[in-house]
N, C-alpha and C. Protein backbone atom coordinates (compact mmCIF):
# COMPACT_ATOMS: atom_id res chain seq x y z
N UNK A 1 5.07 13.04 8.91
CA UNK A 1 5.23 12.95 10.36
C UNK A 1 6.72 12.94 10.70
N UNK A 2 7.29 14.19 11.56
CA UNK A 2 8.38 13.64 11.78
C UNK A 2 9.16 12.72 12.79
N UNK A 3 10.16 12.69 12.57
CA UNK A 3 10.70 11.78 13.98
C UNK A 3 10.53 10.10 13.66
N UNK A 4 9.66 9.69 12.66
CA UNK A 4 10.22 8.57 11.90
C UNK A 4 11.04 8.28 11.18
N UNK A 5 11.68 7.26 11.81
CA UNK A 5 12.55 6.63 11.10
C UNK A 5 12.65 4.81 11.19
N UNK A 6 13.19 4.75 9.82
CA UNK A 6 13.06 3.37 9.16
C UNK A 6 14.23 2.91 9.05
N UNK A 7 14.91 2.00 10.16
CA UNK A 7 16.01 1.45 10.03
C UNK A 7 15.95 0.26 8.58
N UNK A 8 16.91 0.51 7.21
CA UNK A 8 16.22 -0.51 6.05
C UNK A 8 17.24 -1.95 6.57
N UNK A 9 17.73 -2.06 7.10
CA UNK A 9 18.44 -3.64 7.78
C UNK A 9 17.63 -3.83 8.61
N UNK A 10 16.82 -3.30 9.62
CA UNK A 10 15.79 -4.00 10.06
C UNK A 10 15.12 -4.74 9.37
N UNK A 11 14.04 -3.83 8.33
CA UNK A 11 12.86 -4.25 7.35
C UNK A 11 13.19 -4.74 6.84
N UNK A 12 14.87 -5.08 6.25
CA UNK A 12 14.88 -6.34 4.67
C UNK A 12 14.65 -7.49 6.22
N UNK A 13 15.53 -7.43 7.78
CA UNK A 13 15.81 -8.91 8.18
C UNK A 13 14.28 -9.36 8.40
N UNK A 14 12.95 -8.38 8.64
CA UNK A 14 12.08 -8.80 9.44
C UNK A 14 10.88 -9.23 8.40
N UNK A 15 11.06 -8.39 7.08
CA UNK A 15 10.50 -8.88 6.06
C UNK A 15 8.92 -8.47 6.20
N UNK A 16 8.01 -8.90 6.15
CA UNK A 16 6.53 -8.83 6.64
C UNK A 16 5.96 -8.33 7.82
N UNK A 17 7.14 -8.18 8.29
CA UNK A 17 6.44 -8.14 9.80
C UNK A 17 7.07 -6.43 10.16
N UNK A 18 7.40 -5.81 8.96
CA UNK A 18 7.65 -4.89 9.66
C UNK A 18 6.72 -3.57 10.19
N UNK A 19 5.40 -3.99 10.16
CA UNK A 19 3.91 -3.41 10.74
C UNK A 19 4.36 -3.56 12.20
N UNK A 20 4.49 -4.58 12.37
CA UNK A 20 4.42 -4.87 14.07
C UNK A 20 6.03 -4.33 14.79
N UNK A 21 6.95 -3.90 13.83
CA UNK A 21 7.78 -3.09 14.27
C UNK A 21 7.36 -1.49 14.06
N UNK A 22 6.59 -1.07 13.49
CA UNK A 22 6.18 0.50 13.75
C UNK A 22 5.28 0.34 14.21
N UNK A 23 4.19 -0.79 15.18
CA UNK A 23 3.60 -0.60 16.18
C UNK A 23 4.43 -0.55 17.73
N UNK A 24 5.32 -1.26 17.28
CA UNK A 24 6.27 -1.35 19.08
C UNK A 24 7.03 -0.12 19.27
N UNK A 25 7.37 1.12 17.66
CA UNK A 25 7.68 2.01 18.16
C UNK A 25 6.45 2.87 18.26
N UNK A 26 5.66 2.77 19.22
CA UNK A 26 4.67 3.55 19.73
C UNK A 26 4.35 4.40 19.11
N UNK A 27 4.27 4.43 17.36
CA UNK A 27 3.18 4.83 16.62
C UNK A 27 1.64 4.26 16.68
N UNK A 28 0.46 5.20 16.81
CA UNK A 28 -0.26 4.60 17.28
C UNK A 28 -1.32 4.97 15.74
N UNK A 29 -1.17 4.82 14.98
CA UNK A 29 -2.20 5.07 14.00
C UNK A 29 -3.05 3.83 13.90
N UNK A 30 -4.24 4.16 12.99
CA UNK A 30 -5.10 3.11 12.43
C UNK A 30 -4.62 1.86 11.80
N UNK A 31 -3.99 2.70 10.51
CA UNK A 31 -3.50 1.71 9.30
C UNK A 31 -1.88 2.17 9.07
N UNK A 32 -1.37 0.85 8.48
CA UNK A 32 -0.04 1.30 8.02
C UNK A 32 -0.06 2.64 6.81
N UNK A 33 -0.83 2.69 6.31
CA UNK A 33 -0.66 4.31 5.05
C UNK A 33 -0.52 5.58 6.38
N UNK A 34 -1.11 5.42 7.53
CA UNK A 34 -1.14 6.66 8.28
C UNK A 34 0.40 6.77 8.98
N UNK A 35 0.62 5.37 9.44
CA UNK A 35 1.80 5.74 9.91
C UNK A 35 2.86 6.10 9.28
N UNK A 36 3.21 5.70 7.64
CA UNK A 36 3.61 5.91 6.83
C UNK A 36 3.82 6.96 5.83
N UNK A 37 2.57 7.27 5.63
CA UNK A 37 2.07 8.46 4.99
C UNK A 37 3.07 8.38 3.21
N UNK A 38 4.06 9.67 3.42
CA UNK A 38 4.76 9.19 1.89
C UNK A 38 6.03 8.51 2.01
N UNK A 39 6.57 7.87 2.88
CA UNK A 39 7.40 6.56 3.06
C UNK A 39 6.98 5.60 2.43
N UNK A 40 5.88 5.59 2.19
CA UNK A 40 5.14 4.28 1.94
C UNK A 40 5.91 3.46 0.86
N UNK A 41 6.33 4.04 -0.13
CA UNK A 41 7.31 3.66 -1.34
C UNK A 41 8.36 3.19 -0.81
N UNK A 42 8.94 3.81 -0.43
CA UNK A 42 10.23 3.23 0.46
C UNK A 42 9.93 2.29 1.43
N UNK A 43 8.98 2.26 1.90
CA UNK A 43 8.90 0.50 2.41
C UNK A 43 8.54 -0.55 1.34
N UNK A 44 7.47 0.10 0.57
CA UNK A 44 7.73 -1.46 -0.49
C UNK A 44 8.67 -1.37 -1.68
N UNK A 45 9.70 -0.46 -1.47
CA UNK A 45 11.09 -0.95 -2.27
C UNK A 45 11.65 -2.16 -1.26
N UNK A 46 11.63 -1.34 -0.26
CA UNK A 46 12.77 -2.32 0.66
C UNK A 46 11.75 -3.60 0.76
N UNK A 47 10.92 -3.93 1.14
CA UNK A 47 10.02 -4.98 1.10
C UNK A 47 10.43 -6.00 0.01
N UNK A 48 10.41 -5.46 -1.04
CA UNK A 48 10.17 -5.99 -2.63
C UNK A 48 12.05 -6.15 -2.61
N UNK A 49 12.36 -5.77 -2.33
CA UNK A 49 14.06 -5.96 -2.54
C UNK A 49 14.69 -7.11 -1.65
């Protein structure tokens, strides 16, 4: 999908919660894998880091 983007100083400060920050950017998918798709790694590096 394009036009996402993942600020990673957001996600390390917000930690867990960064679902409810790619819901406020008015991605509207089901589940986090959709909004994500193959990012998905790259959020749980930064997650896990």
């Amino acid at each position: 999908m394009a036009g996402i983007f993942f600020d990673a100083e957001k996600l390390k400060k917000s930690g867990k919660n960064y679902r409810i920050t790619l819901q406020t950017a008015k991605h509207k998918a089901k589940t986090f894998d959709e909004v994500v798709g193959k990012q998905k790694s790259l959020i749980e590096v930064i997650e896990g880091g």
